[in-house]
PDB file of N, CA and C in Angstrom:
ATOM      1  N   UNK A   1     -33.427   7.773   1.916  1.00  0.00           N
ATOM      2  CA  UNK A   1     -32.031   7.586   2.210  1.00  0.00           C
ATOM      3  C   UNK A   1     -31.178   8.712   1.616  1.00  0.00           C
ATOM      4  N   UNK A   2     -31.229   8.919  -0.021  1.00  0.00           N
ATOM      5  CA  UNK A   2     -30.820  10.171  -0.296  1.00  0.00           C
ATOM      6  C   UNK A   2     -30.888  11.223   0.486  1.00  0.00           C
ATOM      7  N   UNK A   3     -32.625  11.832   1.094  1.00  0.00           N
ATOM      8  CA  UNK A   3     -32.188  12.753   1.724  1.00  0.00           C
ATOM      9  C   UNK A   3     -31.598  12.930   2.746  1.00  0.00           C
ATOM     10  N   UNK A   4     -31.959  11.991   3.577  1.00  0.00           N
ATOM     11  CA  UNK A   4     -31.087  11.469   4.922  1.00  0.00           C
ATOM     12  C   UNK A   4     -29.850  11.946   4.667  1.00  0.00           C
ATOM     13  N   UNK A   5     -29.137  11.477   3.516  1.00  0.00           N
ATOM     14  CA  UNK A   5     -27.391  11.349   3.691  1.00  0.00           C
ATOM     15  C   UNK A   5     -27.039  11.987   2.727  1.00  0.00           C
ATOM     16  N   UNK A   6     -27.481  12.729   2.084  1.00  0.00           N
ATOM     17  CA  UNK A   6     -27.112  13.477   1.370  1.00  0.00           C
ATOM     18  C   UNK A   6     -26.170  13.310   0.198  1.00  0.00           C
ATOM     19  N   UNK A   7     -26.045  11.882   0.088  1.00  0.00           N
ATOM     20  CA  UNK A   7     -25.365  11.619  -0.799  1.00  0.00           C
ATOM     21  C   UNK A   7     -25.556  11.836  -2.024  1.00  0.00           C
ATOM     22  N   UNK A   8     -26.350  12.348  -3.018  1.00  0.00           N
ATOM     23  CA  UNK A   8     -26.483  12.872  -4.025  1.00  0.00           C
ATOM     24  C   UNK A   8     -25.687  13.957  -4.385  1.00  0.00           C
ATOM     25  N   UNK A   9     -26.096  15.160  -3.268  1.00  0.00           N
ATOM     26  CA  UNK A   9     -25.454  16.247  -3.790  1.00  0.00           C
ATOM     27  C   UNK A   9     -24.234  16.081  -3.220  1.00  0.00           C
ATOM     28  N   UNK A  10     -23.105  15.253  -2.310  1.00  0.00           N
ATOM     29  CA  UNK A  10     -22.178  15.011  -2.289  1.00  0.00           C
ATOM     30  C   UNK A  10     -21.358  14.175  -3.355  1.00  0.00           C
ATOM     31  N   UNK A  11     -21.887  13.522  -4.257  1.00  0.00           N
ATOM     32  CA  UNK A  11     -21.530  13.329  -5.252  1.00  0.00           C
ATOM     33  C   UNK A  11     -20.858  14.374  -6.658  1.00  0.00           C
ATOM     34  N   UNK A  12     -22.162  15.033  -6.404  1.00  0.00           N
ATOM     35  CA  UNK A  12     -22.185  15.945  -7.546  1.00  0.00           C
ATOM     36  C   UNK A  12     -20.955  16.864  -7.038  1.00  0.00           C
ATOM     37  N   UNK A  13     -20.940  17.956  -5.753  1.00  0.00           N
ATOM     38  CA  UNK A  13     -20.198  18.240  -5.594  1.00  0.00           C
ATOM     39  C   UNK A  13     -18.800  17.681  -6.049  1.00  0.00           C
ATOM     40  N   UNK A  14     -18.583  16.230  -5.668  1.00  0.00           N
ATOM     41  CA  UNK A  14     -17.128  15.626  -5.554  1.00  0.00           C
ATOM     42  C   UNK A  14     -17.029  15.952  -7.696  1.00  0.00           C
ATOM     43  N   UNK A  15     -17.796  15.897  -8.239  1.00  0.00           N
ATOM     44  CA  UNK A  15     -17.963  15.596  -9.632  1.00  0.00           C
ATOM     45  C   UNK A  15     -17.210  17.035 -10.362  1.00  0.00           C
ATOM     46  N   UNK A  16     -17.920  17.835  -9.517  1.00  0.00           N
ATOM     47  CA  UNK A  16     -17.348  19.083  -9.927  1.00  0.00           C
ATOM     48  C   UNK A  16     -16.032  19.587  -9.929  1.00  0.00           C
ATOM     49  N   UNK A  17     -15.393  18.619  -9.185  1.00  0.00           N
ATOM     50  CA  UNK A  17     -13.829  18.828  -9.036  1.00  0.00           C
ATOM     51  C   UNK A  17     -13.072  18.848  -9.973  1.00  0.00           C
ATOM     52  N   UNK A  18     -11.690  19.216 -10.423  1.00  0.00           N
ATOM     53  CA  UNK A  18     -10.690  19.475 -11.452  1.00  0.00           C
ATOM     54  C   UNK A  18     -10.680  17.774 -11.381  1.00  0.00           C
ATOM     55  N   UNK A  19     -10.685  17.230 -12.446  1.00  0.00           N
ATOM     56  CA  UNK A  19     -10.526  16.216 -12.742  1.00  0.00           C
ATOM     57  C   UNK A  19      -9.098  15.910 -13.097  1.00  0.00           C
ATOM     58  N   UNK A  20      -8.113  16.461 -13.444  1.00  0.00           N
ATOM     59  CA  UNK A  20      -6.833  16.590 -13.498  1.00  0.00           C
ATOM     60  C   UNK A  20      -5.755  16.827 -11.885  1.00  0.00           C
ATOM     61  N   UNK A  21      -6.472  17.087 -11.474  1.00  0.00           N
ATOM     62  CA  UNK A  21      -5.720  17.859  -9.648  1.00  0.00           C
ATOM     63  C   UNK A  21      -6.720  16.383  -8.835  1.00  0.00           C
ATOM     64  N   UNK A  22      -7.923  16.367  -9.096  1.00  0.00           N
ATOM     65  CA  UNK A  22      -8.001  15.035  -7.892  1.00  0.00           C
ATOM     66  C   UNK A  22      -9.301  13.669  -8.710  1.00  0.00           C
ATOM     67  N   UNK A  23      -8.580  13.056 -10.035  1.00  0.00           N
ATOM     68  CA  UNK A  23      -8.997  12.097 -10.786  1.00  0.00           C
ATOM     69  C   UNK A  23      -9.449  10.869  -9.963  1.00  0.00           C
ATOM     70  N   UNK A  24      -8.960  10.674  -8.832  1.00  0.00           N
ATOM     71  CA  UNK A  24      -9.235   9.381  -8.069  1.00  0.00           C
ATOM     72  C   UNK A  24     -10.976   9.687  -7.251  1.00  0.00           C
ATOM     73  N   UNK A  25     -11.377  11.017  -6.656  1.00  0.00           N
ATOM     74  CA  UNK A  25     -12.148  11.485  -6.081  1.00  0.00           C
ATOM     75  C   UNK A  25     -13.336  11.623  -7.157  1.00  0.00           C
ATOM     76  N   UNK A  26     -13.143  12.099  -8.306  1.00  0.00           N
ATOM     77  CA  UNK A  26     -13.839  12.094  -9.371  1.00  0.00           C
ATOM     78  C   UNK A  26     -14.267  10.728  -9.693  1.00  0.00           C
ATOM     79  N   UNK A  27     -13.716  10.197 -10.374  1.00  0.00           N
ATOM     80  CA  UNK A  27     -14.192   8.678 -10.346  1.00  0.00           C
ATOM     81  C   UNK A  27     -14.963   8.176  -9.445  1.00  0.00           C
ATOM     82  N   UNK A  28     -14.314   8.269  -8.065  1.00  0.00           N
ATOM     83  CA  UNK A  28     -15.383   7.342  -7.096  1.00  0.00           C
ATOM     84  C   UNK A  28     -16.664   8.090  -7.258  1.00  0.00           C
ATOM     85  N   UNK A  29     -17.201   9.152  -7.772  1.00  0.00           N
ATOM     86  CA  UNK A  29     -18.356   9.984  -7.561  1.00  0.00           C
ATOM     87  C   UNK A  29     -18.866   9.006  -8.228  1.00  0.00           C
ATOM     88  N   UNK A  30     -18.227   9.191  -9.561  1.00  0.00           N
ATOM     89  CA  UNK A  30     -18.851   8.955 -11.036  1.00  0.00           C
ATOM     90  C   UNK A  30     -19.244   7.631 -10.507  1.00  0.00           C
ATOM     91  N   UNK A  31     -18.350   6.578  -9.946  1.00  0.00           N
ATOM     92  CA  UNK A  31     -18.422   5.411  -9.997  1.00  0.00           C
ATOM     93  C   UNK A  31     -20.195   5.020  -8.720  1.00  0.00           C
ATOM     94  N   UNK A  32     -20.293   6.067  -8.148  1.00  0.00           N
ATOM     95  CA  UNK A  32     -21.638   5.799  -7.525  1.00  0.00           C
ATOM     96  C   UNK A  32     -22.837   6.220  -8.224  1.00  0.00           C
ATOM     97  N   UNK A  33     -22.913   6.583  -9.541  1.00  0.00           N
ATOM     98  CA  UNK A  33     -23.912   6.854 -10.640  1.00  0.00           C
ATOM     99  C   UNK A  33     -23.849   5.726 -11.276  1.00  0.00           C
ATOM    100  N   UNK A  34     -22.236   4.707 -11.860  1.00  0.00           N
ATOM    101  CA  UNK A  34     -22.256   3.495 -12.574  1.00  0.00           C
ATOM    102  C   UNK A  34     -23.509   2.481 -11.570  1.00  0.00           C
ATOM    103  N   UNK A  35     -23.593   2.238 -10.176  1.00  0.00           N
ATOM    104  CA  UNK A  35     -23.674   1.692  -9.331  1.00  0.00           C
ATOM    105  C   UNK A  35     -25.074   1.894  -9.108  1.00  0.00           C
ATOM    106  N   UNK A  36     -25.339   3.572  -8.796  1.00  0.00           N
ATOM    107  CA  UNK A  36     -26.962   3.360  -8.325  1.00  0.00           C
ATOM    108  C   UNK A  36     -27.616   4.145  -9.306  1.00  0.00           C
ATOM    109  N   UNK A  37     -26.995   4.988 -10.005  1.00  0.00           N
ATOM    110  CA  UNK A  37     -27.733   6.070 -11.240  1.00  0.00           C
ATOM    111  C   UNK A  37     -28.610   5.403 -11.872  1.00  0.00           C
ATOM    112  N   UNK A  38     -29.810   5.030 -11.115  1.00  0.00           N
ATOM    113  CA  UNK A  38     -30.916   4.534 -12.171  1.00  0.00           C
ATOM    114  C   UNK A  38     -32.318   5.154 -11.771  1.00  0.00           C
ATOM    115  N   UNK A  39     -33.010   4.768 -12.557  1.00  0.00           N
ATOM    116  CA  UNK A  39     -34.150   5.578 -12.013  1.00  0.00           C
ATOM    117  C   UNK A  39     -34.945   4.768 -11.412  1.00  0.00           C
ATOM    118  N   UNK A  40     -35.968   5.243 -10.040  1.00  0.00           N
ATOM    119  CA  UNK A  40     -36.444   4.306  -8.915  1.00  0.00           C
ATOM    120  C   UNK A  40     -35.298   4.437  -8.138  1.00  0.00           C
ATOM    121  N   UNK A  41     -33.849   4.759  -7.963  1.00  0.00           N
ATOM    122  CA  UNK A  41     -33.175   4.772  -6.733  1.00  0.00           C
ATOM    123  C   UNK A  41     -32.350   6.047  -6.855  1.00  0.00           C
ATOM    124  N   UNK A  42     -31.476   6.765  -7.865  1.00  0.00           N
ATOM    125  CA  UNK A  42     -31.341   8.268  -7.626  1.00  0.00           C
ATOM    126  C   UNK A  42     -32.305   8.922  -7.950  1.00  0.00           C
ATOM    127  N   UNK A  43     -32.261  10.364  -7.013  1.00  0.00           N
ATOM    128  CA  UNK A  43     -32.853  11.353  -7.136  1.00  0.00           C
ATOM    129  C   UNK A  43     -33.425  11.729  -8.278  1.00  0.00           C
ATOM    130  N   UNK A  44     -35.278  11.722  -8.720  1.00  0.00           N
ATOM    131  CA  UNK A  44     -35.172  11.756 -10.111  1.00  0.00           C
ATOM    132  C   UNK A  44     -35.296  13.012 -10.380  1.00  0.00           C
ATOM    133  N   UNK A  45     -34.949  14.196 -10.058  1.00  0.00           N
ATOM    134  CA  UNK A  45     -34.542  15.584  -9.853  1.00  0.00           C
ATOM    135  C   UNK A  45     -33.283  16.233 -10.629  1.00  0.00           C
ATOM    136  N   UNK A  46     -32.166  15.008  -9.896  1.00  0.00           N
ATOM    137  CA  UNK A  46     -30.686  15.257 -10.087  1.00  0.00           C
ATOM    138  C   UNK A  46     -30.149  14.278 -10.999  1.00  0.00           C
ATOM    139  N   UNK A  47     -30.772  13.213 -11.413  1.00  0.00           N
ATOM    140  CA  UNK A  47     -30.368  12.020 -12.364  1.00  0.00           C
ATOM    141  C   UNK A  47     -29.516  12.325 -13.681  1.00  0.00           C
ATOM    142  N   UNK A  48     -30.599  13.038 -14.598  1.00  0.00           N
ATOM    143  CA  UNK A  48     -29.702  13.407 -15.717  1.00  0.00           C
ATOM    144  C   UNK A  48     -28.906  14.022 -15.809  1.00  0.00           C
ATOM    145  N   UNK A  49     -28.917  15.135 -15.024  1.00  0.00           N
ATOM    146  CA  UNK A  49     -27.935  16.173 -15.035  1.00  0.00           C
ATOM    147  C   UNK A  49     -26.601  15.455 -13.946  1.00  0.00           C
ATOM    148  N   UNK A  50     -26.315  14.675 -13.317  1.00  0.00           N
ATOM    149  CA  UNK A  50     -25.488  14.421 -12.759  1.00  0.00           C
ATOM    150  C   UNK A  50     -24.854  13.053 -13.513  1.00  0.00           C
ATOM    151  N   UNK A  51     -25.748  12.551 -14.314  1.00  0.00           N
ATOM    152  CA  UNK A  51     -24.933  11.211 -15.365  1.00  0.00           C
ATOM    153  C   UNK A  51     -24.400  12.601 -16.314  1.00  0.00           C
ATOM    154  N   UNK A  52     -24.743  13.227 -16.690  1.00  0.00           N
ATOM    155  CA  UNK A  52     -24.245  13.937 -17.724  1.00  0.00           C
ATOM    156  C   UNK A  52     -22.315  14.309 -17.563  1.00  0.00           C
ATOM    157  N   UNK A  53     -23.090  14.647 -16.239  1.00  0.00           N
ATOM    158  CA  UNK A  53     -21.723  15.210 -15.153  1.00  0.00           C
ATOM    159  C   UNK A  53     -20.665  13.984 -15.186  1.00  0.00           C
ATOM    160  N   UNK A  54     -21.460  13.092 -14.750  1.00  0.00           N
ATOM    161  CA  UNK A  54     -20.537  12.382 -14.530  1.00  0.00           C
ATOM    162  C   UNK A  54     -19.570  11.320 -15.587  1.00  0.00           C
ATOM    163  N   UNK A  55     -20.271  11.538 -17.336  1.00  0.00           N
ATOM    164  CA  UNK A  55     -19.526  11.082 -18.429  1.00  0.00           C
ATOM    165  C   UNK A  55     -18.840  12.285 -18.773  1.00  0.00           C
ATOM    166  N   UNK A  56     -18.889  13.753 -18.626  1.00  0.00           N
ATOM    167  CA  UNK A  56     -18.271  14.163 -18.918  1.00  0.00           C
ATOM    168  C   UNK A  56     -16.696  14.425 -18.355  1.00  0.00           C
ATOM    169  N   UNK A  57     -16.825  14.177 -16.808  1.00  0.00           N
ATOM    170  CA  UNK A  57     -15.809  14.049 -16.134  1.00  0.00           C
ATOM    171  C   UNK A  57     -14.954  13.103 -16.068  1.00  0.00           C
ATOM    172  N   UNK A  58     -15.630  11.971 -16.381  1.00  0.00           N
ATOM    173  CA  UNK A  58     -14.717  10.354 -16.303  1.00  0.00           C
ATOM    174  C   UNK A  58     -14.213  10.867 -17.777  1.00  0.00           C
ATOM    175  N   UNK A  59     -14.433  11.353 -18.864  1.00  0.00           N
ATOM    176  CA  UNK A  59     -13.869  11.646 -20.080  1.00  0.00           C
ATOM    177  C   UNK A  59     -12.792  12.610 -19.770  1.00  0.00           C
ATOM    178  N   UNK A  60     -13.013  13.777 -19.124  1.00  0.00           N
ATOM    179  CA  UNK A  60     -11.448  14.537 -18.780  1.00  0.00           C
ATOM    180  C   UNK A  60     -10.764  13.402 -18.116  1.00  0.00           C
ATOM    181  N   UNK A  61     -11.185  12.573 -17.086  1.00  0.00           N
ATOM    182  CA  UNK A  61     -10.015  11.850 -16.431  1.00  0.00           C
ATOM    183  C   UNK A  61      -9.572  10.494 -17.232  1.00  0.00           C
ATOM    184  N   UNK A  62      -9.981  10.517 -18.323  1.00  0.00           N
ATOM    185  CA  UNK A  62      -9.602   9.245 -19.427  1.00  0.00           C
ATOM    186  C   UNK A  62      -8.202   9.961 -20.390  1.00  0.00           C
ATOM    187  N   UNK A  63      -8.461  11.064 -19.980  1.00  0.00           N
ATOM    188  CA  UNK A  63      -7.130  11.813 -21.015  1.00  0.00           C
ATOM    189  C   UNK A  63      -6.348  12.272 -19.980  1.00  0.00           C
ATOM    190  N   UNK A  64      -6.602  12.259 -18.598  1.00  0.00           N
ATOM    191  CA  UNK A  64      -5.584  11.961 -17.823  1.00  0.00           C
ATOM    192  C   UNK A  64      -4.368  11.274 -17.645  1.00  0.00           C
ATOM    193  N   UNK A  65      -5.163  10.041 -17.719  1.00  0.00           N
ATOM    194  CA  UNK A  65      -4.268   8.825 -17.734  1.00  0.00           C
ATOM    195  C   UNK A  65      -4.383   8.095 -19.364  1.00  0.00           C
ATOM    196  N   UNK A  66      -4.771   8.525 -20.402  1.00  0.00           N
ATOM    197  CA  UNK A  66      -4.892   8.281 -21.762  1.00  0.00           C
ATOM    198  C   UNK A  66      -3.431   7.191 -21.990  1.00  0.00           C
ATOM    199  N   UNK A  67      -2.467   7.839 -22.007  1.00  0.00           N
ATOM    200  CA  UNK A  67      -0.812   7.569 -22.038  1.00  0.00           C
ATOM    201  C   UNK A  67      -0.158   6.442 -21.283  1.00  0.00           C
ATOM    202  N   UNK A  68      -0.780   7.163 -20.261  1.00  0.00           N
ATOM    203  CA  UNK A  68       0.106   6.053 -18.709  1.00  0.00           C
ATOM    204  C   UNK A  68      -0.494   4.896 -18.650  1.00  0.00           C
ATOM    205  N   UNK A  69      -1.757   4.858 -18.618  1.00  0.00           N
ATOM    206  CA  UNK A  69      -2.754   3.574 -18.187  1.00  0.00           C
ATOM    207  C   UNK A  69      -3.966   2.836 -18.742  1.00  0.00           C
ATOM    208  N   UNK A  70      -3.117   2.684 -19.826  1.00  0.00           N
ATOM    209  CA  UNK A  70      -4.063   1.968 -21.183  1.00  0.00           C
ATOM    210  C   UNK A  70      -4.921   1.002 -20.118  1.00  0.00           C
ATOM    211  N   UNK A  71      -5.169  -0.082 -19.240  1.00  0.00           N
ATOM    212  CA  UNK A  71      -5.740  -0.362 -18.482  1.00  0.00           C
ATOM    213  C   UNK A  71      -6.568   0.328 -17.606  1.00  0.00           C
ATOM    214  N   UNK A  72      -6.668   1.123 -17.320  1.00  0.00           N
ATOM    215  CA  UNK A  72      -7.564   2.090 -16.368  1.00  0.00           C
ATOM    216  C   UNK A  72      -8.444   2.871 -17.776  1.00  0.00           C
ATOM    217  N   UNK A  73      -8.217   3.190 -18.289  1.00  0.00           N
ATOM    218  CA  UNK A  73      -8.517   3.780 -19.829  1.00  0.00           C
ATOM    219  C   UNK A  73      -9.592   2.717 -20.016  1.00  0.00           C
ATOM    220  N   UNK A  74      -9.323   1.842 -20.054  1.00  0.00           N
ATOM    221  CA  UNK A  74     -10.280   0.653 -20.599  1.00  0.00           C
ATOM    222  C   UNK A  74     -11.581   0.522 -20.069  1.00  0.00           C
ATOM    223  N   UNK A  75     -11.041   0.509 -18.458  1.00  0.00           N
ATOM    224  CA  UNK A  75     -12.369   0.601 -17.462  1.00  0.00           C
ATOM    225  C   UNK A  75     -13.018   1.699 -17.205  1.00  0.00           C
ATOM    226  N   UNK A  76     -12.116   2.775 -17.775  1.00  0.00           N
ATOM    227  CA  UNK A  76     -13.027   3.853 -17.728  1.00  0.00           C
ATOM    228  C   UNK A  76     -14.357   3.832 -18.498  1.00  0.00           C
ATOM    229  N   UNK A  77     -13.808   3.765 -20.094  1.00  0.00           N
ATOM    230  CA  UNK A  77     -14.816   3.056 -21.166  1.00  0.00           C
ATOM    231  C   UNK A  77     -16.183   2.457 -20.921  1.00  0.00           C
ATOM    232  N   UNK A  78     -16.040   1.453 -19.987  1.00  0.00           N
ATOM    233  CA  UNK A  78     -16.767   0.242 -19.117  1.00  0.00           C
ATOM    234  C   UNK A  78     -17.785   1.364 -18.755  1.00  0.00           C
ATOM    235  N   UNK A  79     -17.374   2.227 -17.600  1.00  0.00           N
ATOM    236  CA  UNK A  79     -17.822   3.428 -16.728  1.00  0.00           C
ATOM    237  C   UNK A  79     -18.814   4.690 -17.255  1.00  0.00           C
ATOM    238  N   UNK A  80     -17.838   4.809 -18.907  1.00  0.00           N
ATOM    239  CA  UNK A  80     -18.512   5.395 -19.391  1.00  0.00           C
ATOM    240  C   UNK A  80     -19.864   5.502 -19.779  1.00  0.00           C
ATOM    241  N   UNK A  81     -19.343   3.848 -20.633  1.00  0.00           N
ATOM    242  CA  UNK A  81     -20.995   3.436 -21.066  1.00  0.00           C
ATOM    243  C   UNK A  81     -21.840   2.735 -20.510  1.00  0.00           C
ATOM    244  N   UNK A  82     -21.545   2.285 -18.996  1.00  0.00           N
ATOM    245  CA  UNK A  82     -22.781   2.008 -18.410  1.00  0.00           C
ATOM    246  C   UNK A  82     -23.278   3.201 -17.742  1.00  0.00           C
ATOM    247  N   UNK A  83     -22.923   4.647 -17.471  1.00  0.00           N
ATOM    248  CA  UNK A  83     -23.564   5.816 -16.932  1.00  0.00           C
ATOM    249  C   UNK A  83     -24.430   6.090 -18.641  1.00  0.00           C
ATOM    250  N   UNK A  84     -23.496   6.181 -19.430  1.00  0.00           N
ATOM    251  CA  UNK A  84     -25.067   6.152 -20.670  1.00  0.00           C
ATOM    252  C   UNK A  84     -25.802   5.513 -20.794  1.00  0.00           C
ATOM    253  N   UNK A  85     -25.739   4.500 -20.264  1.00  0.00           N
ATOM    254  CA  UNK A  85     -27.045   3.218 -20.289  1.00  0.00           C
ATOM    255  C   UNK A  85     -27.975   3.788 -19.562  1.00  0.00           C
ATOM    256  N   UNK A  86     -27.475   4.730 -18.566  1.00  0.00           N
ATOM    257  CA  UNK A  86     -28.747   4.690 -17.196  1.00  0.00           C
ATOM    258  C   UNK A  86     -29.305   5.908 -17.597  1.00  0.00           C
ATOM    259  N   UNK A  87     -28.790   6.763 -18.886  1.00  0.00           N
ATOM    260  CA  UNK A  87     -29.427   8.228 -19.433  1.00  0.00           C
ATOM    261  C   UNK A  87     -30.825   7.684 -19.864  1.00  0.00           C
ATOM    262  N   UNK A  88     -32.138   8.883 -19.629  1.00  0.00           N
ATOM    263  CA  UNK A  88     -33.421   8.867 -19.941  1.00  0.00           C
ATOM    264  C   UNK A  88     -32.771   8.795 -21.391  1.00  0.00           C
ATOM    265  N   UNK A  89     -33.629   7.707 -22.221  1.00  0.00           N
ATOM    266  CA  UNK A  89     -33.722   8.118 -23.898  1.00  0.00           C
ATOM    267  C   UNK A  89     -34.660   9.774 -24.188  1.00  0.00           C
ATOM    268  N   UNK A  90     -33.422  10.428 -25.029  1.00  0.00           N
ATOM    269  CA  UNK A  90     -34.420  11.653 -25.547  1.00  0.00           C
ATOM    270  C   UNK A  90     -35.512  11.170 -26.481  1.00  0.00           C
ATOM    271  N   UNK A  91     -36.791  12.171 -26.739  1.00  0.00           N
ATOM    272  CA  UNK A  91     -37.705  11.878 -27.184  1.00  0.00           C
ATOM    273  C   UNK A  91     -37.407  13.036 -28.503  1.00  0.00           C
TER     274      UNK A  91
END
């Protein structure tokens, strides 16, 4: 299915975006790593390196809205640490 639809590296792409100029687009990436980023269903190629991607980006867009949206802030949190849940433990 990944390769079919390419949705992996359309993710990543979307991930790579200014997280400040388009925070809503970022998220939904991130938010399809909270969702399927596990191993047995993403790419186990692109896995780590795209959870990596994708806590580091939901973290620029948490100081986005840091100020404005103590609520969205919160769930980011949520977002955060279930994409670290789905990180390989280092050895």
């Amino acid at each position: 299915m990944f390769e079919k639809t390419k949705l992996a590296k359309y993710v990543e792409k979307s991930l790579k975006k200014d997280p400040e100029d388009e925070p809503e687009e970022v998220r939904a990436a991130a938010y399809m790593l909270v969702a399927l980023g596990r191993n047995f269903i993403w790419p186990i190629d692109d896995i780590d390196r795209q959870l990596k991607l994708a806590i580091s980006k939901l973290e620029a867009v948490r100081e986005v809205y840091s100020e404005a949206a103590p609520e969205l802030v919160a769930q980011l949190e949520v977002e955060i640490a279930a994409l670290r849940s789905h990180m390989t433990p280092s050895d």
